[in-house]
Structures are given as C-alpha cells and as structure tokens.
C-alpha atoms as a PDB file:
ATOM      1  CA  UNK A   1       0.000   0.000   0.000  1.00  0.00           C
ATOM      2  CA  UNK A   2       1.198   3.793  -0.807  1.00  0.00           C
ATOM      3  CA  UNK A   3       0.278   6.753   1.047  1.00  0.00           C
ATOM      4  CA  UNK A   4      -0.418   9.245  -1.206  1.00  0.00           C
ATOM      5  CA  UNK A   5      -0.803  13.336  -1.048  1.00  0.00           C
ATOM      6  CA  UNK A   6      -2.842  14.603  -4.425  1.00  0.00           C
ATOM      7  CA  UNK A   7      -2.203  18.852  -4.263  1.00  0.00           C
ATOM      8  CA  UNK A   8      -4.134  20.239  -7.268  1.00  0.00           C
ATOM      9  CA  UNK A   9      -4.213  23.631  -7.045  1.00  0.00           C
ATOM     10  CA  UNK A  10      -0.689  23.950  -5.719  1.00  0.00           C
ATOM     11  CA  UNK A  11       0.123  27.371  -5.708  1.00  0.00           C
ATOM     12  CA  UNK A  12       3.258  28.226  -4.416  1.00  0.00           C
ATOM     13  CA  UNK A  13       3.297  24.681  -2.353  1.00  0.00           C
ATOM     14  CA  UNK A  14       2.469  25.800   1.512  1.00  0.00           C
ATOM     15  CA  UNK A  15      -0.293  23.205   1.717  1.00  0.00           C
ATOM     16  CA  UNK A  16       2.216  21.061   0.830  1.00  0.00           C
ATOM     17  CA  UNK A  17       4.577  22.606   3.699  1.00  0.00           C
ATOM     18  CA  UNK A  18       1.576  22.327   6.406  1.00  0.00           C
ATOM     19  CA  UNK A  19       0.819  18.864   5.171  1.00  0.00           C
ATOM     20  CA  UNK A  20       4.466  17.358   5.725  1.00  0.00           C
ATOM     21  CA  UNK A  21       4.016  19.367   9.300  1.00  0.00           C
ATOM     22  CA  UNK A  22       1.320  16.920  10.388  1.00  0.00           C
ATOM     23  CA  UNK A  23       2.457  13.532   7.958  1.00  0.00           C
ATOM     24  CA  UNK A  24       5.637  13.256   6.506  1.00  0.00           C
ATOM     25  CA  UNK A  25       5.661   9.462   5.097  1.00  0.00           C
ATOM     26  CA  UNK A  26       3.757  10.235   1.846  1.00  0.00           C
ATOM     27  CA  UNK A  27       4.600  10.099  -1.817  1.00  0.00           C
ATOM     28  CA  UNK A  28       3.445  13.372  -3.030  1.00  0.00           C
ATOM     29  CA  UNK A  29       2.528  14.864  -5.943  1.00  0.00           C
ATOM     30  CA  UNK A  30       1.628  18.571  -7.082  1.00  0.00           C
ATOM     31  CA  UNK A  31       0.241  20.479 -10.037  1.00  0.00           C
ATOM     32  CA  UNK A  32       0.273  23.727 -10.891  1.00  0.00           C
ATOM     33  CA  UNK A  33      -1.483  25.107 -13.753  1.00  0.00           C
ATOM     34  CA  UNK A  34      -0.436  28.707 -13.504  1.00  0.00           C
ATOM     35  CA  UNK A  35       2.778  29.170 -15.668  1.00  0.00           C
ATOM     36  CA  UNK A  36       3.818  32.215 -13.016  1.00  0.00           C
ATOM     37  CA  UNK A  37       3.710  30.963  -9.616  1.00  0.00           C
ATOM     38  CA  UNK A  38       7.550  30.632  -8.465  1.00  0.00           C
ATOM     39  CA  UNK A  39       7.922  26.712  -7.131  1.00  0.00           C
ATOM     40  CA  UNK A  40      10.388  27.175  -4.390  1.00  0.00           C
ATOM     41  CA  UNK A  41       9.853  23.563  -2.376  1.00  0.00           C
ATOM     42  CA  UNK A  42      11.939  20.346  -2.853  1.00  0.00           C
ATOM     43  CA  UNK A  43       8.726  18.472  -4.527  1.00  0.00           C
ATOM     44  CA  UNK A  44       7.936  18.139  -8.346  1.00  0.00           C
ATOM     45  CA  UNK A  45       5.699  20.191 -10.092  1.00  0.00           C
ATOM     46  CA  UNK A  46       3.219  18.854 -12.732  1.00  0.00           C
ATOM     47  CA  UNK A  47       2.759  22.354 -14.674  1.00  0.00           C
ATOM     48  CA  UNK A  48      -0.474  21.549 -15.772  1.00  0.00           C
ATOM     49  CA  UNK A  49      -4.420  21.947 -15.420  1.00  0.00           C
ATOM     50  CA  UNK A  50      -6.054  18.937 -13.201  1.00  0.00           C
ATOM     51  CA  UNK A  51      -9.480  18.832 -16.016  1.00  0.00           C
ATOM     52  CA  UNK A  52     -11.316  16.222 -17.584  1.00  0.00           C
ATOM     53  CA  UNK A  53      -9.184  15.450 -20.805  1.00  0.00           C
ATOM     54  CA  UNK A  54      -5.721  15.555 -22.002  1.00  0.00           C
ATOM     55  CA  UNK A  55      -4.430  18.138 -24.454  1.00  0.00           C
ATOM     56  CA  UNK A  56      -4.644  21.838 -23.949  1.00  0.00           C
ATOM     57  CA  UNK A  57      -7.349  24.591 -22.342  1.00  0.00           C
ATOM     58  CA  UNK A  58      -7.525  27.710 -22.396  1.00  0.00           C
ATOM     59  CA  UNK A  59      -6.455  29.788 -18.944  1.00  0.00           C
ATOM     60  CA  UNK A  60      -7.345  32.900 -17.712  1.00  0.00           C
ATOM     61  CA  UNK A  61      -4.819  34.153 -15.495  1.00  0.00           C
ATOM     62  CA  UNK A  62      -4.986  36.350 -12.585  1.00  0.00           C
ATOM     63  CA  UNK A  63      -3.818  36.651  -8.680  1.00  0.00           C
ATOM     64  CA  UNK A  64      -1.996  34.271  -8.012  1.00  0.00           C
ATOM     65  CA  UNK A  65      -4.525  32.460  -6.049  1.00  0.00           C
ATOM     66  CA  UNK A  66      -7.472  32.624  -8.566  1.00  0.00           C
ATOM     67  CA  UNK A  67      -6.268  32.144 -11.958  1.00  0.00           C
ATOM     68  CA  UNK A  68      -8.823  29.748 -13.714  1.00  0.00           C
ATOM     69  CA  UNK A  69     -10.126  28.067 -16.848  1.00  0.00           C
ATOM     70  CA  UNK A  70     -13.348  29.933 -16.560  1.00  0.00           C
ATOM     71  CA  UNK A  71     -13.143  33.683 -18.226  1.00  0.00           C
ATOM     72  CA  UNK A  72     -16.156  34.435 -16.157  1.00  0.00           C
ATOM     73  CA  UNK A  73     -15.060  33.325 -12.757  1.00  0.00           C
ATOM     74  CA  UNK A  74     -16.125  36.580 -10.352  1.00  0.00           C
ATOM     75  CA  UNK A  75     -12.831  37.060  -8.301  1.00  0.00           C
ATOM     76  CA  UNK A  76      -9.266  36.974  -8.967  1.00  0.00           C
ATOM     77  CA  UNK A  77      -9.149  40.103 -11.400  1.00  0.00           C
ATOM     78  CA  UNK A  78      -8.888  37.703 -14.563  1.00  0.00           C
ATOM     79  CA  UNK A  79      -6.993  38.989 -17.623  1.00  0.00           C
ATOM     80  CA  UNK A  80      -9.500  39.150 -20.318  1.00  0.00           C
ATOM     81  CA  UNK A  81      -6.980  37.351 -22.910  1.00  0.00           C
ATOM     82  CA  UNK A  82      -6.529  33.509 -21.829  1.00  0.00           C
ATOM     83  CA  UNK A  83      -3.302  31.892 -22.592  1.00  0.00           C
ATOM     84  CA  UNK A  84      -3.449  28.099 -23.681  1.00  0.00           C
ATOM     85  CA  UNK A  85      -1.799  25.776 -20.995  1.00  0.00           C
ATOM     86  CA  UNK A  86      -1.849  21.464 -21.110  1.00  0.00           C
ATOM     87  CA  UNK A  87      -3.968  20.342 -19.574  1.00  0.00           C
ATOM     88  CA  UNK A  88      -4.238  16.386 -18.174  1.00  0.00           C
ATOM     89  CA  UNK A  89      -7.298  13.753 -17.594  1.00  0.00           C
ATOM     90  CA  UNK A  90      -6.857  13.491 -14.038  1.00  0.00           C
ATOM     91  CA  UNK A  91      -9.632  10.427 -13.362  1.00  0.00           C
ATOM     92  CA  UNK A  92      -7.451   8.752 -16.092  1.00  0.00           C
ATOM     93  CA  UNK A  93      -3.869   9.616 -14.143  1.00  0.00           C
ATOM     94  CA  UNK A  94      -6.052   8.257 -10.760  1.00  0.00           C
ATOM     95  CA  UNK A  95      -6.307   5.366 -12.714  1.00  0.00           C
ATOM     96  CA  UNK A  96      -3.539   4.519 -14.279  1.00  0.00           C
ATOM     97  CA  UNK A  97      -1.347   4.836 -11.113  1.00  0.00           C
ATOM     98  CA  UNK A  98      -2.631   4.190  -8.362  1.00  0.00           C
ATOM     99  CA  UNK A  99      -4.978   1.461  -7.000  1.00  0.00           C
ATOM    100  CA  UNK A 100      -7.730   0.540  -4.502  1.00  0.00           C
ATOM    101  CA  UNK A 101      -5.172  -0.538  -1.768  1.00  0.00           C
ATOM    102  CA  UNK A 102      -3.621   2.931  -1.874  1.00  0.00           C
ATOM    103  CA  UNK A 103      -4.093   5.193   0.499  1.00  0.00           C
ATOM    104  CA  UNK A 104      -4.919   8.714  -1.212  1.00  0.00           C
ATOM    105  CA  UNK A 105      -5.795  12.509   0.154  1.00  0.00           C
ATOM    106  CA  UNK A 106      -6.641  14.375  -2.276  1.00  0.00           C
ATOM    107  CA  UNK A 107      -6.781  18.183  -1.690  1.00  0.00           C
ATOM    108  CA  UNK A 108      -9.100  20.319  -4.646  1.00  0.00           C
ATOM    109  CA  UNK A 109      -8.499  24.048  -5.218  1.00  0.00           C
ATOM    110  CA  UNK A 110      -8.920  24.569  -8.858  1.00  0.00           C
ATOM    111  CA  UNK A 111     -10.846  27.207  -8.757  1.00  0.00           C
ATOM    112  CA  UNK A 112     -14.398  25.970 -10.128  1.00  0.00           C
ATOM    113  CA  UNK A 113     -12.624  23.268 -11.975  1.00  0.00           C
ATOM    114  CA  UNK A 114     -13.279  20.767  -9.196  1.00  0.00           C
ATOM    115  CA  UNK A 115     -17.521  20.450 -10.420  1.00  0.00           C
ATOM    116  CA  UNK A 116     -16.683  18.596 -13.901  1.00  0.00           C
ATOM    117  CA  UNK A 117     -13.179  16.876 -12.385  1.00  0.00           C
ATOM    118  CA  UNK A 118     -15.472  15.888  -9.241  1.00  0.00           C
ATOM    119  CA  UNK A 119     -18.390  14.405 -11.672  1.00  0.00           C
ATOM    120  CA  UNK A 120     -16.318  12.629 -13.945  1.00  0.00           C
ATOM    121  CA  UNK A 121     -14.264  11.137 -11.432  1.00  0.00           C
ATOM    122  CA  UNK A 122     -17.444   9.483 -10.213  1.00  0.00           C
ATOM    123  CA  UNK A 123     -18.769   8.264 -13.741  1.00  0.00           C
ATOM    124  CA  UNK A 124     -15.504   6.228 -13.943  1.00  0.00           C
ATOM    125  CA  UNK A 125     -15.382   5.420 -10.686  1.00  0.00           C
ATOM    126  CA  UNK A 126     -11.960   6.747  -9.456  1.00  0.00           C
ATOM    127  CA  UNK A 127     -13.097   8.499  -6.679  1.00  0.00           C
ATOM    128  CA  UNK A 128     -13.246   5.183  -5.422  1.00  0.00           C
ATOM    129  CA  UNK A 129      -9.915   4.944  -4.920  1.00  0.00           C
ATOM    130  CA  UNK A 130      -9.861   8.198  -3.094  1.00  0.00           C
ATOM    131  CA  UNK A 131      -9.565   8.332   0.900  1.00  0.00           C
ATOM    132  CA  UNK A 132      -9.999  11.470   1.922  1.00  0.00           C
ATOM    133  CA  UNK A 133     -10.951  14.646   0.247  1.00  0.00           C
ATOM    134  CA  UNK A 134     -10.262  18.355   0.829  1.00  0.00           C
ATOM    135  CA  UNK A 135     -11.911  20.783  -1.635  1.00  0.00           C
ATOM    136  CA  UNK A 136     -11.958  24.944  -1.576  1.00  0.00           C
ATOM    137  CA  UNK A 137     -15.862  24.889  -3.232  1.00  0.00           C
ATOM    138  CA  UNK A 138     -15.949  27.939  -5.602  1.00  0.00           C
ATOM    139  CA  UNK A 139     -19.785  27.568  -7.154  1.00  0.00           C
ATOM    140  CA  UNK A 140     -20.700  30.860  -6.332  1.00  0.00           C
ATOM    141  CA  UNK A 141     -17.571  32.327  -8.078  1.00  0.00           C
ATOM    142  CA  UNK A 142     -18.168  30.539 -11.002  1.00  0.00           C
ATOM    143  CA  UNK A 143     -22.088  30.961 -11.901  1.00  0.00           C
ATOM    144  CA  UNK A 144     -23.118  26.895 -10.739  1.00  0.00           C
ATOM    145  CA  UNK A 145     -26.242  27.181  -8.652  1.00  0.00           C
ATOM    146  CA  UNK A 146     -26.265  26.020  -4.863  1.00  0.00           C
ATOM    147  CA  UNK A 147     -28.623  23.134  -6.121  1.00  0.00           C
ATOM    148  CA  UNK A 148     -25.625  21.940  -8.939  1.00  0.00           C
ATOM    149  CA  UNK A 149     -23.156  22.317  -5.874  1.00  0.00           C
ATOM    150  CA  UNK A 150     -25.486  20.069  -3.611  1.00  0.00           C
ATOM    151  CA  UNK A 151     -26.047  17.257  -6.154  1.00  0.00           C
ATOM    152  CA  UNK A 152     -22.700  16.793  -6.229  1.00  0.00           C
ATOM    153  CA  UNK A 153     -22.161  16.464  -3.116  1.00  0.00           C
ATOM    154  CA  UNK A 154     -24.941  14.411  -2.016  1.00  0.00           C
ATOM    155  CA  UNK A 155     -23.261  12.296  -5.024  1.00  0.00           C
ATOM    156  CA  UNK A 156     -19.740  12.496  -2.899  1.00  0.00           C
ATOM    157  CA  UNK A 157     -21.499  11.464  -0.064  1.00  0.00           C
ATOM    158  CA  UNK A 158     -22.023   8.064  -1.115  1.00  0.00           C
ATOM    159  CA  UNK A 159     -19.119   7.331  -2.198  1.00  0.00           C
ATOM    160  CA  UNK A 160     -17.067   9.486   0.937  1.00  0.00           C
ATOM    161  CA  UNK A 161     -17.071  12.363   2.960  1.00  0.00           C
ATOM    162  CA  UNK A 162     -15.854  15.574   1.626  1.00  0.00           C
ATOM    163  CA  UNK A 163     -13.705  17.710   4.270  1.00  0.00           C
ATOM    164  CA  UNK A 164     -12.687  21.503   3.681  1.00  0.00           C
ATOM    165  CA  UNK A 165      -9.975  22.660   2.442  1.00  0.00           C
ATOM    166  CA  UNK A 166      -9.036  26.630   3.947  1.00  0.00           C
ATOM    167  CA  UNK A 167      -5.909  28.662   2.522  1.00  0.00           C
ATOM    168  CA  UNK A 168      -6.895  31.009   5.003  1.00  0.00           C
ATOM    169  CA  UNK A 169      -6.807  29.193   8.006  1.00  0.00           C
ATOM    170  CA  UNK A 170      -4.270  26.537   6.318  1.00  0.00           C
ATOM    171  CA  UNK A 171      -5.687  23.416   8.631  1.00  0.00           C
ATOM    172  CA  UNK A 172      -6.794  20.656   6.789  1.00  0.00           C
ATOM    173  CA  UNK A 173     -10.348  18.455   8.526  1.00  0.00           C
ATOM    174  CA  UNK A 174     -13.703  20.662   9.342  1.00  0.00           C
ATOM    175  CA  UNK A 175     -16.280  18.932   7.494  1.00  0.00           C
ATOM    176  CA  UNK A 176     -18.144  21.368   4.903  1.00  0.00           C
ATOM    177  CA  UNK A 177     -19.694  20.279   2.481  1.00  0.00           C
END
C-alpha cells in the first residue's frame, strides 16, 4: 500500500509545507497550472491543469490564487486574454497509477474546476480509490447554482465524505460540504 498526497491547485506549495508538518511518510505529488507561480519547495511540479481530458485549455490568469479556466469566474481580477496551458485527464492519471489498496488525500483548489473533475471522477469510478478529500468549493464564483453544488455532493457522499480545504486558516479536517 502507498500513502499518497494529491495537491491540485498547488500554488506556491504551503499546503504542501503544512501537510508534511502533520504527515511526513507520503509520496506526493503537485500540479500547478499557472505558468507564473515561483515553485520554491523540494517536490515536483506537474505544470499543468487537473481537467477532464488531455491536451490543452484555455487559462485565464490572474492573482496568483485565482487564476482559472473559466473567463467568467467573479474574483481573482482575470486577464481578459486567456493563454493556452496542457492540460491532463486526471480520473485517467487516478487510474492509471494508483490502485484501490492505496491510500490517497486528495486536496481540490482549482478554482471551479473541481464540479466537472469531481463528476467525472465518479462516472468512472476513481473516486473510489480516493480516501480522503479536501476541496476549496468555488460555485458561487463561477455561476453553478447552490442546487448543482449540492447534487454533487450528495453524489460524494455516497461514495465518501468531503472535508474543507481553507488557505486562510491553512488546517486541513472541518467537514463542509
């Protein structure tokens, strides 16, 4: 069995830092779709967008904690002129490398992205092979509806229970859904 740490939505890498604080045998593994944070820690970067398919997407960047793939996403001070980033199938990198016997935290702060990651990791059934998940919600910022948000997670639900994620208070556990 591996113990694995997912960070999508890296940033600059302190949830990585405050993770290692609390468990420090882990594989881990980040990504990092915005080309201009600075990577400063002593873990690889995957440089690109955690999204449903592999290839390419369009990216709309902005402060360094918002950038996003959605040009209409209401905070973060987007630039109105995306840039084209790769992009990866993450449900299909699940897959491919990991198994049911691993042990997996996965932490979510893609800034809206996490709604169509979320729902097709559950068609294909890779969430299954999560253990825990952290996720920074952002439907409001992104136009979903509270009722989207909540059929996802009353789909999450039966498969596991989703736990908040907080850059601002940096603790990983509260459940929130």
């Amino acid at each position: 069995m591996r113990k694995v740490f997912l960070d999508c939505g890296a940033n600059d890498g302190r949830s990585v830092e405050m993770f290692r604080k609390h468990f420090t045998d882990y594989e881990i593994y980040c990504f990092e779709a915005n080309p201009k944070i600075k990577w400063n820690i002593d873990v690889p970067l995957i440089r690109k967008a955690v999204w449903i398919f592999d290839g390419e997407i369009k990216f709309y960047k902005g402060s360094s904690l918002a950038s996003s793939i959605f040009k209409n996403k209401t905070t973060g001070n987007l630039s109105k002129k995306p840039i084209v980033i790769p992009c990866l199938d993450f449900s299909k990198w699940i897959l491919n490398n990991f198994t049911k016997q691993d042990e997996i935290i996965l932490k979510l702060d893609i800034e809206g992205a996490e709604y169509k990651v979320l729902d097709k990791m559950i068609l294909d059934d890779s969430i299954s092979l999560i253990s825990k998940l952290y996720i920074d919600w952002h439907y409001m910022k992104i136009g979903l509806s509270k009722e989207e948000h909540d059929r996802l997670v009353s789909r999450l639900l039966t498969n596991l229970i989703p736990l908040s994620w907080s850059t601002e208070s940096g603790i990983f556990g509260s459940i929130n859904v």
